[in-house]
Protein backbone atom coordinates (compact mmCIF):
# COMPACT_ATOMS: atom_id res chain seq x y z
CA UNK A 1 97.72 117.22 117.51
CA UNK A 2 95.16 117.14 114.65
CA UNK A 3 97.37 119.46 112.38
CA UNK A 4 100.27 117.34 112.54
CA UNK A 5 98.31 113.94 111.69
CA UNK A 6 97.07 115.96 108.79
CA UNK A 7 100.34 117.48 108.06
CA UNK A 8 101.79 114.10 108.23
CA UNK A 9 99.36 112.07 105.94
CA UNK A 10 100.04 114.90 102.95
CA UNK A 11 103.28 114.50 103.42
CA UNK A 12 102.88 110.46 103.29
CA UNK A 13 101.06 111.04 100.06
CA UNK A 14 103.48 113.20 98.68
CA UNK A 15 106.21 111.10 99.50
CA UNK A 16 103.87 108.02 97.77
CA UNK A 17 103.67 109.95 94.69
CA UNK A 18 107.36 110.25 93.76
CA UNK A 19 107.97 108.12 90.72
CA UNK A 20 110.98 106.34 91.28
CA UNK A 21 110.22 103.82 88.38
CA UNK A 22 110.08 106.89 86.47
CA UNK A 23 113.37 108.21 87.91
CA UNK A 24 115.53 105.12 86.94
CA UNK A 25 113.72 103.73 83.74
CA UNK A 26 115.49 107.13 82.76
CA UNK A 27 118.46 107.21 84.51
CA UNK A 28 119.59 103.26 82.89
CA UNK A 29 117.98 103.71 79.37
CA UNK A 30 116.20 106.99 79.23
CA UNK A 31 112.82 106.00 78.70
CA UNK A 32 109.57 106.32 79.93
CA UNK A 33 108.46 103.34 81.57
CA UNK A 34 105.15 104.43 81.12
CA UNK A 35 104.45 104.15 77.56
CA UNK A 36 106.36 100.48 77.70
CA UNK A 37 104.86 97.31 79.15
CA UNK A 38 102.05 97.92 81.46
CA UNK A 39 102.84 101.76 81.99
CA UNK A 40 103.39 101.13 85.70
CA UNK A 41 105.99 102.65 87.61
CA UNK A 42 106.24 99.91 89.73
CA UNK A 43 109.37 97.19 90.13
CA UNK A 44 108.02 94.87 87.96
CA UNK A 45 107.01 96.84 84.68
CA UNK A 46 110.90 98.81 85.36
CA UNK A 47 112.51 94.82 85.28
CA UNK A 48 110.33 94.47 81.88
CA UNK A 49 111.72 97.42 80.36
CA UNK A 50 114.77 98.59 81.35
CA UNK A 51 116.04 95.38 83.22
CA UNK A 52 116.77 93.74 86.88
CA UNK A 53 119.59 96.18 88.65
CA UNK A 54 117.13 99.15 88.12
CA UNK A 55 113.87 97.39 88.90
CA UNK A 56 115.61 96.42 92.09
CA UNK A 57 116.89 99.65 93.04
CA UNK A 58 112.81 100.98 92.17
CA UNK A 59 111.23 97.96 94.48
CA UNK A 60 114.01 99.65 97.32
CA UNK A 61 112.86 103.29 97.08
CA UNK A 62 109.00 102.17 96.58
CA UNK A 63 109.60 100.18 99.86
CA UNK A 64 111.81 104.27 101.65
CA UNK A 65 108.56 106.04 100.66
CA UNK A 66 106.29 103.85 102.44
CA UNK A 67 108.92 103.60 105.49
CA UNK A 68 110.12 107.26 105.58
CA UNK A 69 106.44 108.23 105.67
CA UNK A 70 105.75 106.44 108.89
CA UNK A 71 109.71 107.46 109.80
CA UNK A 72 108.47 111.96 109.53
CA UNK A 73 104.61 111.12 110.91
CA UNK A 74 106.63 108.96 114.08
CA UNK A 75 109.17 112.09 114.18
CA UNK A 76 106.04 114.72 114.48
CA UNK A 77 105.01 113.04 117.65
CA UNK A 78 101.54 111.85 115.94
CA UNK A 79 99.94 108.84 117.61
CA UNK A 80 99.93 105.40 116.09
CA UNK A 81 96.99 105.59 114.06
CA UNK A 82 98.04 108.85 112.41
CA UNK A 83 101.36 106.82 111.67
CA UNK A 84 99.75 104.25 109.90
CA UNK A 85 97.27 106.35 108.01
CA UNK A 86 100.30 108.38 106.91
CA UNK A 87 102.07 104.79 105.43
CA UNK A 88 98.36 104.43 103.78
CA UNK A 89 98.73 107.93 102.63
CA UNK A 90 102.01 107.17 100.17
CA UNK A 91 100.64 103.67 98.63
CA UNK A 92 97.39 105.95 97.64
CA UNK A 93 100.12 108.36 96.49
CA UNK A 94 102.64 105.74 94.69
CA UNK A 95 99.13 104.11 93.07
CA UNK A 96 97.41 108.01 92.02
CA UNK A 97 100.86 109.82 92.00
CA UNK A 98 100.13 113.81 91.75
CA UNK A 99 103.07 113.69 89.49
CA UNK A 100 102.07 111.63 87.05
CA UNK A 101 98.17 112.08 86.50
CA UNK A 102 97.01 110.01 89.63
CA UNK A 103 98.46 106.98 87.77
CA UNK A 104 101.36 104.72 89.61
CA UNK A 105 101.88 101.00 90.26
CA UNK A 106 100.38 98.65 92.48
CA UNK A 107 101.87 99.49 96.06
CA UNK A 108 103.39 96.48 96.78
CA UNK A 109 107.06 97.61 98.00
CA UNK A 110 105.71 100.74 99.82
CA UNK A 111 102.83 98.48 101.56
CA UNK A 112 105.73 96.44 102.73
CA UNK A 113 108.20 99.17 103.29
CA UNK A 114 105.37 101.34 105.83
CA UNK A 115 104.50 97.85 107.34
CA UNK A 116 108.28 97.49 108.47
CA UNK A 117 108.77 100.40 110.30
CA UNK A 118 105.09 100.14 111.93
CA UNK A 119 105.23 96.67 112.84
CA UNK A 120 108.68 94.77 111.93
CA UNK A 121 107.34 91.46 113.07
CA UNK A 122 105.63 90.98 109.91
CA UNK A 123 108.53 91.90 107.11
CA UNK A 124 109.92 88.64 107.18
CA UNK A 125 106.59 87.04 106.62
CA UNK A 126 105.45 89.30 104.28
CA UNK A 127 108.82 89.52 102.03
CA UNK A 128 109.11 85.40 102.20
CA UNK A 129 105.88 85.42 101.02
CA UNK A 130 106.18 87.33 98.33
CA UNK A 131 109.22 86.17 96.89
CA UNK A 132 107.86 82.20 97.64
CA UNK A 133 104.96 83.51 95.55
CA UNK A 134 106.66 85.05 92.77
CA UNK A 135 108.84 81.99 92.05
CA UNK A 136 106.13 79.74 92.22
CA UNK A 137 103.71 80.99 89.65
CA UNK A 138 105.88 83.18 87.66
CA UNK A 139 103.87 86.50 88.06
CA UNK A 140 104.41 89.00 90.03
CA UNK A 141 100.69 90.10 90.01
CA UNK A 142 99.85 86.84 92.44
CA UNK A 143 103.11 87.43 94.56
CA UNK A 144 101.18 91.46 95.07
CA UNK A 145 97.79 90.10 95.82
CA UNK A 146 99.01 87.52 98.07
CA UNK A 147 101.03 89.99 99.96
CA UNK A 148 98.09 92.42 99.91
CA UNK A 149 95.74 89.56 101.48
CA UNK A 150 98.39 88.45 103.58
CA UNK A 151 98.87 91.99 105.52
CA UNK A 152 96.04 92.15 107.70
CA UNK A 153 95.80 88.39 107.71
CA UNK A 154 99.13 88.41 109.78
CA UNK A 155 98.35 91.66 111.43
CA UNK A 156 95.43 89.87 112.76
CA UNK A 157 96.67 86.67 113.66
CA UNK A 158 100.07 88.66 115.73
CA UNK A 159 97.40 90.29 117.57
CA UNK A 160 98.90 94.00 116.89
CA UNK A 161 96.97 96.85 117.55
CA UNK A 162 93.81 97.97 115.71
CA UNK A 163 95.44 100.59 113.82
CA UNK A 164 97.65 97.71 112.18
CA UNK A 165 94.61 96.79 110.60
CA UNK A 166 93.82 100.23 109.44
CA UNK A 167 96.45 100.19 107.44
CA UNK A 168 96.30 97.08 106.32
CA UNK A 169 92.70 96.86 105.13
CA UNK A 170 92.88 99.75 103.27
CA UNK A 171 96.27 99.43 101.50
CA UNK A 172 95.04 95.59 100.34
CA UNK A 173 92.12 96.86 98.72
CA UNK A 174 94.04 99.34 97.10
CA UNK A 175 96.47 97.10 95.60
CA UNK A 176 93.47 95.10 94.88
CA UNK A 177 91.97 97.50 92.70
CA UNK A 178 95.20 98.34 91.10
CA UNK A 179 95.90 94.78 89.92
CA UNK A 180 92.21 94.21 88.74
CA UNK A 181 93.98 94.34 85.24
CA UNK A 182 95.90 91.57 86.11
CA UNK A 183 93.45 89.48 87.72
CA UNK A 184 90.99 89.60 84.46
CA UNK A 185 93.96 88.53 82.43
CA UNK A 186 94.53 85.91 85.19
CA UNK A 187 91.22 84.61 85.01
CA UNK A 188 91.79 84.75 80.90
CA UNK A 189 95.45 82.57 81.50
CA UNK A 190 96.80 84.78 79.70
CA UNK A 191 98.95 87.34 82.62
CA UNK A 192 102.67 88.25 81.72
CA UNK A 193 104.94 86.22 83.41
CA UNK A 194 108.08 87.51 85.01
CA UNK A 195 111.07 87.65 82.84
CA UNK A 196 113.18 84.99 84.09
CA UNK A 197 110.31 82.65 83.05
CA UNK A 198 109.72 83.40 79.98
CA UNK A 199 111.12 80.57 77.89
CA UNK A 200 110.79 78.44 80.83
CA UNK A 201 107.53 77.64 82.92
CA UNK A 202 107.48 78.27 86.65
CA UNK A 203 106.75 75.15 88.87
CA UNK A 204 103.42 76.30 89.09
CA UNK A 205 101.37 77.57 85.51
CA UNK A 206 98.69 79.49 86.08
CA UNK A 207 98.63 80.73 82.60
CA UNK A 208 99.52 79.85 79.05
CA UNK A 209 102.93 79.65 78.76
CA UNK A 210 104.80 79.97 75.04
CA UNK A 211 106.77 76.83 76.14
CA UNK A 212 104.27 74.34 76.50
CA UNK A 213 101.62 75.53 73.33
CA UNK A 214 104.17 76.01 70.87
CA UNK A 215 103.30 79.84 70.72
């Protein structure tokens, strides 16, 4: 049984570490989304760059890595804890892709996407909170961390197994420590806001916005 929970938190990671931003920043404009914006592959840096149909379409396969991870360890007949390590497996892998140089995004969509399949109570929560976030304060940095937070917080309070918390302790922190960029510039006021705020300010401003210091 110890073989396959191996087997099946490599092939998490490997799954993690596919670069979809990668994959349709070329297929809409043939660039590399890396060397534009914030050089993640994630949703967000893909919207930035290339524009909204392809960063949605990046956010969807981010979010089928992290559930078809949990999908192949649940097919192997590995226990529930070897599921969810497998779903921690591909954020480490989408955030330190082999592909790429062990760089990636922030592991957002594939946190949410494993978290579905493991324990579907909590997508709703977890994707109302993020988009609640996100048009709030304009940056899609807080709408990540407050997702990231939020996944054992609800884990806990549903009362689901330990191994929910397994995942989600781990994958937090490792958004966490992805976003730590974001949080310094945060602290500065000065984060990027998302582009359909840029020449307006979101209801909340937790940063400097062009619109309101004549930038």
């Amino acid at each position: 049984m110890w073989v396959k929970g191996v087997v099946a938190i490599l092939v998490g990671y490997l799954l993690g570490s596919l670069p979809a931003g990668l994959f349709w920043g070329w297929i809409f404009r043939q660039i590399d989304v890396r060397r534009h914006g914030t050089g993640r592959t994630g949703g967000t840096n893909v919207w930035r760059t290339v524009g909204f149909i392809p960063a949605v379409l990046t956010a969807l396969s981010d979010g089928l890595k992290g559930a078809l991870a949990v999908w192949l360890a649940q097919a192997l007949g590995v226990g529930t804890w070897e599921a969810a390590l497998s779903g921690m497996s591909a954020v480490l892998g989408h955030n330190y892709s082999c592909f790429l140089g062990f760089r990636g995004g922030a592991g957002t969509a594939t946190s949410v996407g494993a978290a579905a399949v493991l324990w579907g109570t909590a997508l709703p929560l977890l994707l109302l909170l993020g988009v609640l976030v996100g048009l709030l304060v304009g940056h899609a940095s807080v709408a990540s961390i407050s997702v990231a937070v939020a996944l054992p917080v609800i884990f806990g309070l549903l009362r689901l197994p330990a191994a929910a918390l397994g995942f989600g302790l781990p994958t937090m922190l490792l958004t966490l420590w992805a976003l730590h960029p974001n949080i310094r510039r945060l602290l500065r006021r000065e984060e990027n806001f998302l582009p359909i705020f840029l020449k307006r300010p979101p209801p909340i401003c937790l940063s400097r916005h062009p619109a309101r210091h004549g930038e």
